[in-house]
PDB file of N, CA and C in Angstrom:
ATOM      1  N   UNK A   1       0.847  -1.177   0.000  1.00  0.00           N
ATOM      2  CA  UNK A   1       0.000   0.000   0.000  1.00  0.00           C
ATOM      3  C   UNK A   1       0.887   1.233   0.000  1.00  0.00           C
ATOM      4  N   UNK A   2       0.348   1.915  -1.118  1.00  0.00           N
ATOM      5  CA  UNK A   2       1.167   3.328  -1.204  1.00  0.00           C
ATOM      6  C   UNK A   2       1.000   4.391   0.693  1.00  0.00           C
ATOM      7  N   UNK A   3       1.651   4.375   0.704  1.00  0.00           N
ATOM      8  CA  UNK A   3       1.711   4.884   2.403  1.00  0.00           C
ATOM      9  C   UNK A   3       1.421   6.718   1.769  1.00  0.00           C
ATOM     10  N   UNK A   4       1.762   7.431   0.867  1.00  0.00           N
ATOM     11  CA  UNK A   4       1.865   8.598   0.046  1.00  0.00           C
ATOM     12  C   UNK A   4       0.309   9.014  -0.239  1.00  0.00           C
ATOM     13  N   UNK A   5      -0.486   7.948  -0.795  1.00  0.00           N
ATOM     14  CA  UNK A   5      -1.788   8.532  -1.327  1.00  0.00           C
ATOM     15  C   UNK A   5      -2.732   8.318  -0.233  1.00  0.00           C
ATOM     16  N   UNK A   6      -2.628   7.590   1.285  1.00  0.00           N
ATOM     17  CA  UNK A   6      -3.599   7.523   1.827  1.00  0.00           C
ATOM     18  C   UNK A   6      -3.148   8.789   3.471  1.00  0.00           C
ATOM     19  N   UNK A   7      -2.381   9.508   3.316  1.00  0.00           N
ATOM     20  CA  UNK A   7      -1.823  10.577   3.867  1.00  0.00           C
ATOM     21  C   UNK A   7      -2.999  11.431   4.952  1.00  0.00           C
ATOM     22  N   UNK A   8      -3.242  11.887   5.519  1.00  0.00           N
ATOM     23  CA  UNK A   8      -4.009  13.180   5.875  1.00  0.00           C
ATOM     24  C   UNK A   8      -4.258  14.211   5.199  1.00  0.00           C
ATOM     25  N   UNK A   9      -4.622  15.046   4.502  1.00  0.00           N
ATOM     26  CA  UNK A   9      -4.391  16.493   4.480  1.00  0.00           C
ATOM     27  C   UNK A   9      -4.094  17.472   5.340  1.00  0.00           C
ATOM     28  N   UNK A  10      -3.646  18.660   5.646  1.00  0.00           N
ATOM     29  CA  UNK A  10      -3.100  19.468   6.682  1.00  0.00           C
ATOM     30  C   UNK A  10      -4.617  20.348   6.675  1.00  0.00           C
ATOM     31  N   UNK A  11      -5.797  20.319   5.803  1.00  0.00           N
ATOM     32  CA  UNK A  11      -7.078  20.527   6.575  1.00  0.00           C
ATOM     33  C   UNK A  11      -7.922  19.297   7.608  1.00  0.00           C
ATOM     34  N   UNK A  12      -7.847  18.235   6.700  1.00  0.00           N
ATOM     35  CA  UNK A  12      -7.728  16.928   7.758  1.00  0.00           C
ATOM     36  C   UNK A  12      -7.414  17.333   8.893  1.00  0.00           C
ATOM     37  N   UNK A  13      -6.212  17.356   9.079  1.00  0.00           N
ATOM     38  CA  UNK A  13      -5.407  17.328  10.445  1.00  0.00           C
ATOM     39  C   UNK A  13      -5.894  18.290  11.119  1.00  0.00           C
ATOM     40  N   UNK A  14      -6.139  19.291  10.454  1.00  0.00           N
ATOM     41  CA  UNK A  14      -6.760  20.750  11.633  1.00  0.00           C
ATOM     42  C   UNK A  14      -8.069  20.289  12.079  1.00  0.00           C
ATOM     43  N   UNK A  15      -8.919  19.531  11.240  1.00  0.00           N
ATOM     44  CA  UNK A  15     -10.456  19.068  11.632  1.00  0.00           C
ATOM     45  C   UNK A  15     -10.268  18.297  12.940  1.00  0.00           C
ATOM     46  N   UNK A  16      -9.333  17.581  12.390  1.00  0.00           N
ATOM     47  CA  UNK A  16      -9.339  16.270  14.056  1.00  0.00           C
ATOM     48  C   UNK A  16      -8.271  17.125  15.132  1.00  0.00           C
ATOM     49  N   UNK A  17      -7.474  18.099  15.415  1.00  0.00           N
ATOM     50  CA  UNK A  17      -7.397  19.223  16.318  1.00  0.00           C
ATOM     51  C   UNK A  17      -8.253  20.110  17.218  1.00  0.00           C
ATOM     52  N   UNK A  18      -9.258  20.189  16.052  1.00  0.00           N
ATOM     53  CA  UNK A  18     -10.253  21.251  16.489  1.00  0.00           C
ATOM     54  C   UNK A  18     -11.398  20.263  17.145  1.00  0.00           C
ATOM     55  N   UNK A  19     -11.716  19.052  16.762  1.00  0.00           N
ATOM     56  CA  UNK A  19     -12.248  18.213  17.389  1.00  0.00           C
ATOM     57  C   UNK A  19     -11.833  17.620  18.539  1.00  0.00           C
ATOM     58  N   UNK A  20     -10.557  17.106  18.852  1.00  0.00           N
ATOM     59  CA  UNK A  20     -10.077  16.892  20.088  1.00  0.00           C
ATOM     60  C   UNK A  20      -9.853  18.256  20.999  1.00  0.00           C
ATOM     61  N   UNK A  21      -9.760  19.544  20.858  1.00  0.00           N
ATOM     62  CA  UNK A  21      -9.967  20.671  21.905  1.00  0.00           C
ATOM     63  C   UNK A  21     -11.229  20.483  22.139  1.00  0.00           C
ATOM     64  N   UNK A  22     -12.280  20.375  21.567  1.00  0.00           N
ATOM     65  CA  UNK A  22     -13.589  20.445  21.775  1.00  0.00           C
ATOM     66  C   UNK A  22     -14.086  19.471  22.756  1.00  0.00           C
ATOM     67  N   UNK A  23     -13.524  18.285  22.277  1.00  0.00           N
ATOM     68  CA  UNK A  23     -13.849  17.136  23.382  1.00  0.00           C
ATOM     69  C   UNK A  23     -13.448  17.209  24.589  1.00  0.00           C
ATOM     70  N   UNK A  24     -12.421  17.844  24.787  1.00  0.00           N
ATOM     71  CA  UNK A  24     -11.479  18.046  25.990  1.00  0.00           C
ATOM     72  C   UNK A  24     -12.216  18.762  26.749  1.00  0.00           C
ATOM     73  N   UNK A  25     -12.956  20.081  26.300  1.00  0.00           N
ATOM     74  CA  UNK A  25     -13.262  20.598  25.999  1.00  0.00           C
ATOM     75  C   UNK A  25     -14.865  20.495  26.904  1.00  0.00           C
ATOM     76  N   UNK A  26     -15.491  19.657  26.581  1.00  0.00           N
ATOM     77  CA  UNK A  26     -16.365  19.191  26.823  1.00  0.00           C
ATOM     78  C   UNK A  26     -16.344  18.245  28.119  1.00  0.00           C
ATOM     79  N   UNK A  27     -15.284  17.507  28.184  1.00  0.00           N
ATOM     80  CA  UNK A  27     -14.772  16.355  29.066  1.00  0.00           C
ATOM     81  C   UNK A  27     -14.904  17.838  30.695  1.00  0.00           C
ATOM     82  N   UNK A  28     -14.278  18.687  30.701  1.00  0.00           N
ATOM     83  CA  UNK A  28     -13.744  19.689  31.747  1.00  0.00           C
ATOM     84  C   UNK A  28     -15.580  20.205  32.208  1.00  0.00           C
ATOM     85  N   UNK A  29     -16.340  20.775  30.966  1.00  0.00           N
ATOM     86  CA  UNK A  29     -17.516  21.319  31.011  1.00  0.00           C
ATOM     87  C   UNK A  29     -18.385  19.889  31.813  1.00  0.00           C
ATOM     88  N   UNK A  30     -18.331  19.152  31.171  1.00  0.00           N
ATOM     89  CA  UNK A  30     -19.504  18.322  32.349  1.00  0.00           C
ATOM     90  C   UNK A  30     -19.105  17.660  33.296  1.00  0.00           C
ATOM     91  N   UNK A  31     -17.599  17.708  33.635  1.00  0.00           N
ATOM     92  CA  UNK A  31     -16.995  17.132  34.464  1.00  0.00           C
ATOM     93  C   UNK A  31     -17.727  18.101  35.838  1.00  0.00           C
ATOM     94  N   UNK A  32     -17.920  19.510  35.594  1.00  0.00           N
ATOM     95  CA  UNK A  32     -18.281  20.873  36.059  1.00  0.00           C
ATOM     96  C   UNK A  32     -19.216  20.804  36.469  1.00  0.00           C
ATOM     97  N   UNK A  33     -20.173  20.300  35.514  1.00  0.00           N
ATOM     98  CA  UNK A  33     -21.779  20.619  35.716  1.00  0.00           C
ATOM     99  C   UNK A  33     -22.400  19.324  36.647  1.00  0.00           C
ATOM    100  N   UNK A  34     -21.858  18.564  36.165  1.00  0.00           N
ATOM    101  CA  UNK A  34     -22.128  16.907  37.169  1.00  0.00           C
ATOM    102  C   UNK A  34     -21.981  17.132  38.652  1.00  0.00           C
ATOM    103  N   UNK A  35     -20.848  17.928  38.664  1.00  0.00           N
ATOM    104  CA  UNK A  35     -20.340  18.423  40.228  1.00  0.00           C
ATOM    105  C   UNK A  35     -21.459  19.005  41.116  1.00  0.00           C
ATOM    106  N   UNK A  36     -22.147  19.999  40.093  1.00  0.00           N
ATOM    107  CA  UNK A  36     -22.693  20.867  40.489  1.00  0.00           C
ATOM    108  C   UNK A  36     -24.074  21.121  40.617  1.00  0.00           C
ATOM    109  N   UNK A  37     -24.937  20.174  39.731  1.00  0.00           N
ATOM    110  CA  UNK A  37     -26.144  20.296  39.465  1.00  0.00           C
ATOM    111  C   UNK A  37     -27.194  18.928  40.246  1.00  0.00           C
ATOM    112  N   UNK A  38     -28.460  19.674  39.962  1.00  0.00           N
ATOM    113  CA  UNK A  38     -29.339  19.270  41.230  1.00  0.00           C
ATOM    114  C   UNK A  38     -30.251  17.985  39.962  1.00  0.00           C
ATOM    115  N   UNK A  39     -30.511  18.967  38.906  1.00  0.00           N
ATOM    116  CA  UNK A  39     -31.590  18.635  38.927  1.00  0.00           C
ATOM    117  C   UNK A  39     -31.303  16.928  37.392  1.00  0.00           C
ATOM    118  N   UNK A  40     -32.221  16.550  37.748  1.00  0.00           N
ATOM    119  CA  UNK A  40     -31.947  14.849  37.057  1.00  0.00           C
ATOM    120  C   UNK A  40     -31.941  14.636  35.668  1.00  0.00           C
ATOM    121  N   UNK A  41     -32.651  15.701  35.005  1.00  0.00           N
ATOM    122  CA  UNK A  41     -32.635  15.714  33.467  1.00  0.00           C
ATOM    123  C   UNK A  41     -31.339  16.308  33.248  1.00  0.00           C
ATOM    124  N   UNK A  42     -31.161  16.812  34.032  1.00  0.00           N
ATOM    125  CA  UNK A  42     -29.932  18.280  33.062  1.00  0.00           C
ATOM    126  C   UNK A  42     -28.296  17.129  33.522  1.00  0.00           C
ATOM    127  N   UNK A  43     -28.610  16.563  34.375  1.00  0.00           N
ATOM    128  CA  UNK A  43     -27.370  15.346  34.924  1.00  0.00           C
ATOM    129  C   UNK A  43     -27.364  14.503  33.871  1.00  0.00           C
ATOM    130  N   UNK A  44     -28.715  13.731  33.820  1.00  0.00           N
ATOM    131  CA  UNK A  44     -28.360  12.692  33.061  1.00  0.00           C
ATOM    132  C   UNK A  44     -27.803  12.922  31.284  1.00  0.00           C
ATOM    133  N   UNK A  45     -28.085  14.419  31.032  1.00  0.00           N
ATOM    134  CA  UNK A  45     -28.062  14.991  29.729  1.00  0.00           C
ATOM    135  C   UNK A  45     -26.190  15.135  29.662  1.00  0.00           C
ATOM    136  N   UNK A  46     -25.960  15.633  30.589  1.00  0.00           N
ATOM    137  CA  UNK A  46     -24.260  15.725  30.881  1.00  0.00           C
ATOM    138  C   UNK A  46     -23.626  14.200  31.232  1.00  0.00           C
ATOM    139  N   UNK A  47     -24.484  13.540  31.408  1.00  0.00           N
ATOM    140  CA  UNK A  47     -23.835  12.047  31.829  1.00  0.00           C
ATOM    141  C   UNK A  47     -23.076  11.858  30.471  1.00  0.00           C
ATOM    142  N   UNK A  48     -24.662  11.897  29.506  1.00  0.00           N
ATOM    143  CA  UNK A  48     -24.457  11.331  28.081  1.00  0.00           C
ATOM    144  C   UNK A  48     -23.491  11.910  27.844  1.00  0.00           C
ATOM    145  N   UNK A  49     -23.060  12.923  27.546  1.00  0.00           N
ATOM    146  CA  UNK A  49     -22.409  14.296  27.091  1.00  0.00           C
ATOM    147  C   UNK A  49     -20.967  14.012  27.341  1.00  0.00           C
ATOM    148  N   UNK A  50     -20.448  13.527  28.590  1.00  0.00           N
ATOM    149  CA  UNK A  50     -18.998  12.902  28.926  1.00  0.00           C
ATOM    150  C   UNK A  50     -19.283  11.696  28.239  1.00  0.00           C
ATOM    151  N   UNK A  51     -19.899  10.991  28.431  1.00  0.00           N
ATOM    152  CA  UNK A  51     -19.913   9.860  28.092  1.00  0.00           C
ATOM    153  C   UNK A  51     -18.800  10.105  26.158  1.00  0.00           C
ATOM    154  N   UNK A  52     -20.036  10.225  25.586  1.00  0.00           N
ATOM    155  CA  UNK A  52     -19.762  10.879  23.961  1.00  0.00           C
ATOM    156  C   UNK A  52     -18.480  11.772  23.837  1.00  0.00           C
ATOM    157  N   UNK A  53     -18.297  12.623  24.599  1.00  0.00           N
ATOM    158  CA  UNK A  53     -16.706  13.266  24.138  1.00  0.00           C
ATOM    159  C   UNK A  53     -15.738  12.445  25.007  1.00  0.00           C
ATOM    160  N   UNK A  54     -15.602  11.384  25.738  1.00  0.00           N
ATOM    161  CA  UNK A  54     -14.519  10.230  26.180  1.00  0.00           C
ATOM    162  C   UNK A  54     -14.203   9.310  24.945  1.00  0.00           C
ATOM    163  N   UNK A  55     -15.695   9.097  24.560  1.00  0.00           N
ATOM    164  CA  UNK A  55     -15.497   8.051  23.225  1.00  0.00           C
ATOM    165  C   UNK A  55     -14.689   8.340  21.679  1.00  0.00           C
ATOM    166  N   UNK A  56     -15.142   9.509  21.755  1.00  0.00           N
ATOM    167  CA  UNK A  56     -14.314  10.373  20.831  1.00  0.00           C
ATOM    168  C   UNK A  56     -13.366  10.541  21.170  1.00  0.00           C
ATOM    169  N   UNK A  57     -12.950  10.964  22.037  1.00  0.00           N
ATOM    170  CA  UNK A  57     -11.058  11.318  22.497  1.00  0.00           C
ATOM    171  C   UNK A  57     -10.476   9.707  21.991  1.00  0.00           C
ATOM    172  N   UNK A  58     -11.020   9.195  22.695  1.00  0.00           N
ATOM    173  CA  UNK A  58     -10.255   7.685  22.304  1.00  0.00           C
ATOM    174  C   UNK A  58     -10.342   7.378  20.786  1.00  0.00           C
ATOM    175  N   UNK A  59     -11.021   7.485  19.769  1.00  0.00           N
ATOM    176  CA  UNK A  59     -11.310   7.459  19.089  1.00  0.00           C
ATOM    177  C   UNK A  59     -10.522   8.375  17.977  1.00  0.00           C
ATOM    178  N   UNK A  60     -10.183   9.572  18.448  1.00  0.00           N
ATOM    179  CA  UNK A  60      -9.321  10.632  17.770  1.00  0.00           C
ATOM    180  C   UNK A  60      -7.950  10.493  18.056  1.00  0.00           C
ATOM    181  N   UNK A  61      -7.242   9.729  19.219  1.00  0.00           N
ATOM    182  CA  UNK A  61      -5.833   9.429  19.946  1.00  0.00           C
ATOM    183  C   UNK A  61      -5.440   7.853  18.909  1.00  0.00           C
ATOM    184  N   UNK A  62      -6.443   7.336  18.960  1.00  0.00           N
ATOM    185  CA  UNK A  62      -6.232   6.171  18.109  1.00  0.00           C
ATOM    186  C   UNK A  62      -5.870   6.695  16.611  1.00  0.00           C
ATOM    187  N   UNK A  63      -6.507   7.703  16.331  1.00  0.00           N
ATOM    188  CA  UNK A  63      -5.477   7.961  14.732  1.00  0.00           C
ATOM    189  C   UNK A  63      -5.069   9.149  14.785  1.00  0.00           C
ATOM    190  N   UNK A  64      -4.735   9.714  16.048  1.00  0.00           N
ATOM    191  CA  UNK A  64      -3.387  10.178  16.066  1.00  0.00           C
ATOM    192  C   UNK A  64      -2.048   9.478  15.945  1.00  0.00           C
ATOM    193  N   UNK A  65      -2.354   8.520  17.016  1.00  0.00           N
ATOM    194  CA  UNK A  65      -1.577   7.082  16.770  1.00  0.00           C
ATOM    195  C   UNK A  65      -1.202   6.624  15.571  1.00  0.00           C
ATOM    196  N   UNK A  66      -2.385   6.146  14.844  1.00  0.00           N
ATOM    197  CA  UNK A  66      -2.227   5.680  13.626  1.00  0.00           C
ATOM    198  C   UNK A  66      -1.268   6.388  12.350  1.00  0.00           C
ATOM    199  N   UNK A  67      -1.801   7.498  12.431  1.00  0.00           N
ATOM    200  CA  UNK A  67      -0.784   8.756  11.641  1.00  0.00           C
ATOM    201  C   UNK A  67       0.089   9.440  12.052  1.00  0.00           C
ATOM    202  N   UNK A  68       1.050   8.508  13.084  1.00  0.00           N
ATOM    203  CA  UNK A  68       2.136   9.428  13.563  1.00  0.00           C
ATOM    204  C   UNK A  68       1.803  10.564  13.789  1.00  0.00           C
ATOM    205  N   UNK A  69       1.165  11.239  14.367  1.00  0.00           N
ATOM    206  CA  UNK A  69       0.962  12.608  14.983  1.00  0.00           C
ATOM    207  C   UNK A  69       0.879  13.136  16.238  1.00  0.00           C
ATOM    208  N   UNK A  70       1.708  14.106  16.601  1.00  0.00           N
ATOM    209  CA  UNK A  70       1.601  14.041  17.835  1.00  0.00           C
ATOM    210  C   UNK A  70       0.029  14.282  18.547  1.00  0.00           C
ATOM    211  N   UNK A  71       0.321  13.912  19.605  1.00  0.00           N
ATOM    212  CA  UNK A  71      -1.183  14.253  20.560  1.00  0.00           C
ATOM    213  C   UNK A  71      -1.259  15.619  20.779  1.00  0.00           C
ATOM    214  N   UNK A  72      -2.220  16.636  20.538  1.00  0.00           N
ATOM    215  CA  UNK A  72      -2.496  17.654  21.210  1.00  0.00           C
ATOM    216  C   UNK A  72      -2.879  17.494  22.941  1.00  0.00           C
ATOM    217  N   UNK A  73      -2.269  18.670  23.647  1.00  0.00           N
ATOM    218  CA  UNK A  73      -2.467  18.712  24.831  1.00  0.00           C
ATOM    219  C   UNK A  73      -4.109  18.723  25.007  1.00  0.00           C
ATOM    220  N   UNK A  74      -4.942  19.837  25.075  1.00  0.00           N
ATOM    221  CA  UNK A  74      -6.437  20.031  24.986  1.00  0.00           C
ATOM    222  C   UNK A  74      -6.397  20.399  26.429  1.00  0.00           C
ATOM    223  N   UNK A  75      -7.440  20.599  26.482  1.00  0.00           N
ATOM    224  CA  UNK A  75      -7.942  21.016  28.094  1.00  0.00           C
ATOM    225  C   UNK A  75      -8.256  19.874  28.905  1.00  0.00           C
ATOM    226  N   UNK A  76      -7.450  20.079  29.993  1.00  0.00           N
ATOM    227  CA  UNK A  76      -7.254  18.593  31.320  1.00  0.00           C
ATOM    228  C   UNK A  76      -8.003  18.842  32.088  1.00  0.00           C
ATOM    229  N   UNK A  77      -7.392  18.169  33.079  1.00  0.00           N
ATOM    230  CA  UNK A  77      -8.798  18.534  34.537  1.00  0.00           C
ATOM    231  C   UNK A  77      -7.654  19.482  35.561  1.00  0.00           C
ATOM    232  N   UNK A  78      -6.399  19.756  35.385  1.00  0.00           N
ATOM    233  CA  UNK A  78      -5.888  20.913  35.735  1.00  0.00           C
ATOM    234  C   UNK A  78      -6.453  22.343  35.323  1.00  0.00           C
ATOM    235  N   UNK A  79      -7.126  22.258  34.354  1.00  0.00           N
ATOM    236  CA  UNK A  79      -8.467  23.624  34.057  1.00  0.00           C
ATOM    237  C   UNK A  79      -9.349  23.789  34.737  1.00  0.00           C
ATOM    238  N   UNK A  80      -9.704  22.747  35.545  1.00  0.00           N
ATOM    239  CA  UNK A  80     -10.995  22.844  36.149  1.00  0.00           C
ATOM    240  C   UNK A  80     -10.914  23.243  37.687  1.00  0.00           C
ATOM    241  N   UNK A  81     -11.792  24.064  38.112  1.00  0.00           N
ATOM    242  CA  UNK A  81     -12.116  23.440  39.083  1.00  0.00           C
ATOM    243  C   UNK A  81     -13.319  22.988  39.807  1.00  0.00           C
ATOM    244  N   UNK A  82     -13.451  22.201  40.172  1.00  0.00           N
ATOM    245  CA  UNK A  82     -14.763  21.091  40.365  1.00  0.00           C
ATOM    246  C   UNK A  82     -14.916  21.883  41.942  1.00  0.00           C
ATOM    247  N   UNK A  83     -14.667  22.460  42.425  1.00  0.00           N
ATOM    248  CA  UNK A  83     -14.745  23.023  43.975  1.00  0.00           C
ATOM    249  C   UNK A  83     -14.899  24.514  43.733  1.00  0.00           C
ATOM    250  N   UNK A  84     -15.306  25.554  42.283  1.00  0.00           N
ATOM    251  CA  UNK A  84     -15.777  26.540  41.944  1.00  0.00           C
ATOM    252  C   UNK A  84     -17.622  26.678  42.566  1.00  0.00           C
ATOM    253  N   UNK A  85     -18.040  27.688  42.976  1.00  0.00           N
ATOM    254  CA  UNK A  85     -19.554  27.614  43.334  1.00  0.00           C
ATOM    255  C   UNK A  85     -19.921  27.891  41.658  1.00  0.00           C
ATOM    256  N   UNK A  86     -21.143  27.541  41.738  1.00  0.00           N
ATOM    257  CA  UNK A  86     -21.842  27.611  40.333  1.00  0.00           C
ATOM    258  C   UNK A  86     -22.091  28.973  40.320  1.00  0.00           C
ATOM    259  N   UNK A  87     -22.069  29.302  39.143  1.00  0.00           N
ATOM    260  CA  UNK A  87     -22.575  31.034  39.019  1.00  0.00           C
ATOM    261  C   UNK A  87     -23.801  30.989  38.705  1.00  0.00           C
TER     262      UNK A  87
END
């Protein structure tokens, strides 16, 4: 297999960037709201919500992997803090 024609593009590559900040992204945001919230719809809506941007991270690290690329950092749980009062 030509290793040359099945390549990334360098818009490619920015798509799955901008997708893994987002997830990260997301991972920090309901990590937040889970902490913080009362009520059972709006929890279980953020359950899903981590749930779906974990699956994706893994999912986007795996062909980072795959295409030699490095990992973007993204937003950790050193961004957060889970002990902020809700505004």
């Amino acid at each position: 297999m030509d290793n040359q024609k099945n390549r990334l593009t360098s818009s490619e590559i920015t798509s799955l960037w901008a997708q893994y900040f987002q997830d990260t992204m997301s991972v920090c945001i309901s990590k937040y709201v889970l902490a913080k919230v009362k009520d059972s719809e709006v929890y279980s809506l953020f359950e899903f919500t981590l749930e779906l941007a974990e699956k994706h991270l893994h999912v986007l690290r795996d062909i980072f992997k795959a295409e030699k690329l490095d990992l973007p950092i993204g937003f950790t749980d050193k961004g957060v803090n889970l002990d902020a009062p809700p505004f």
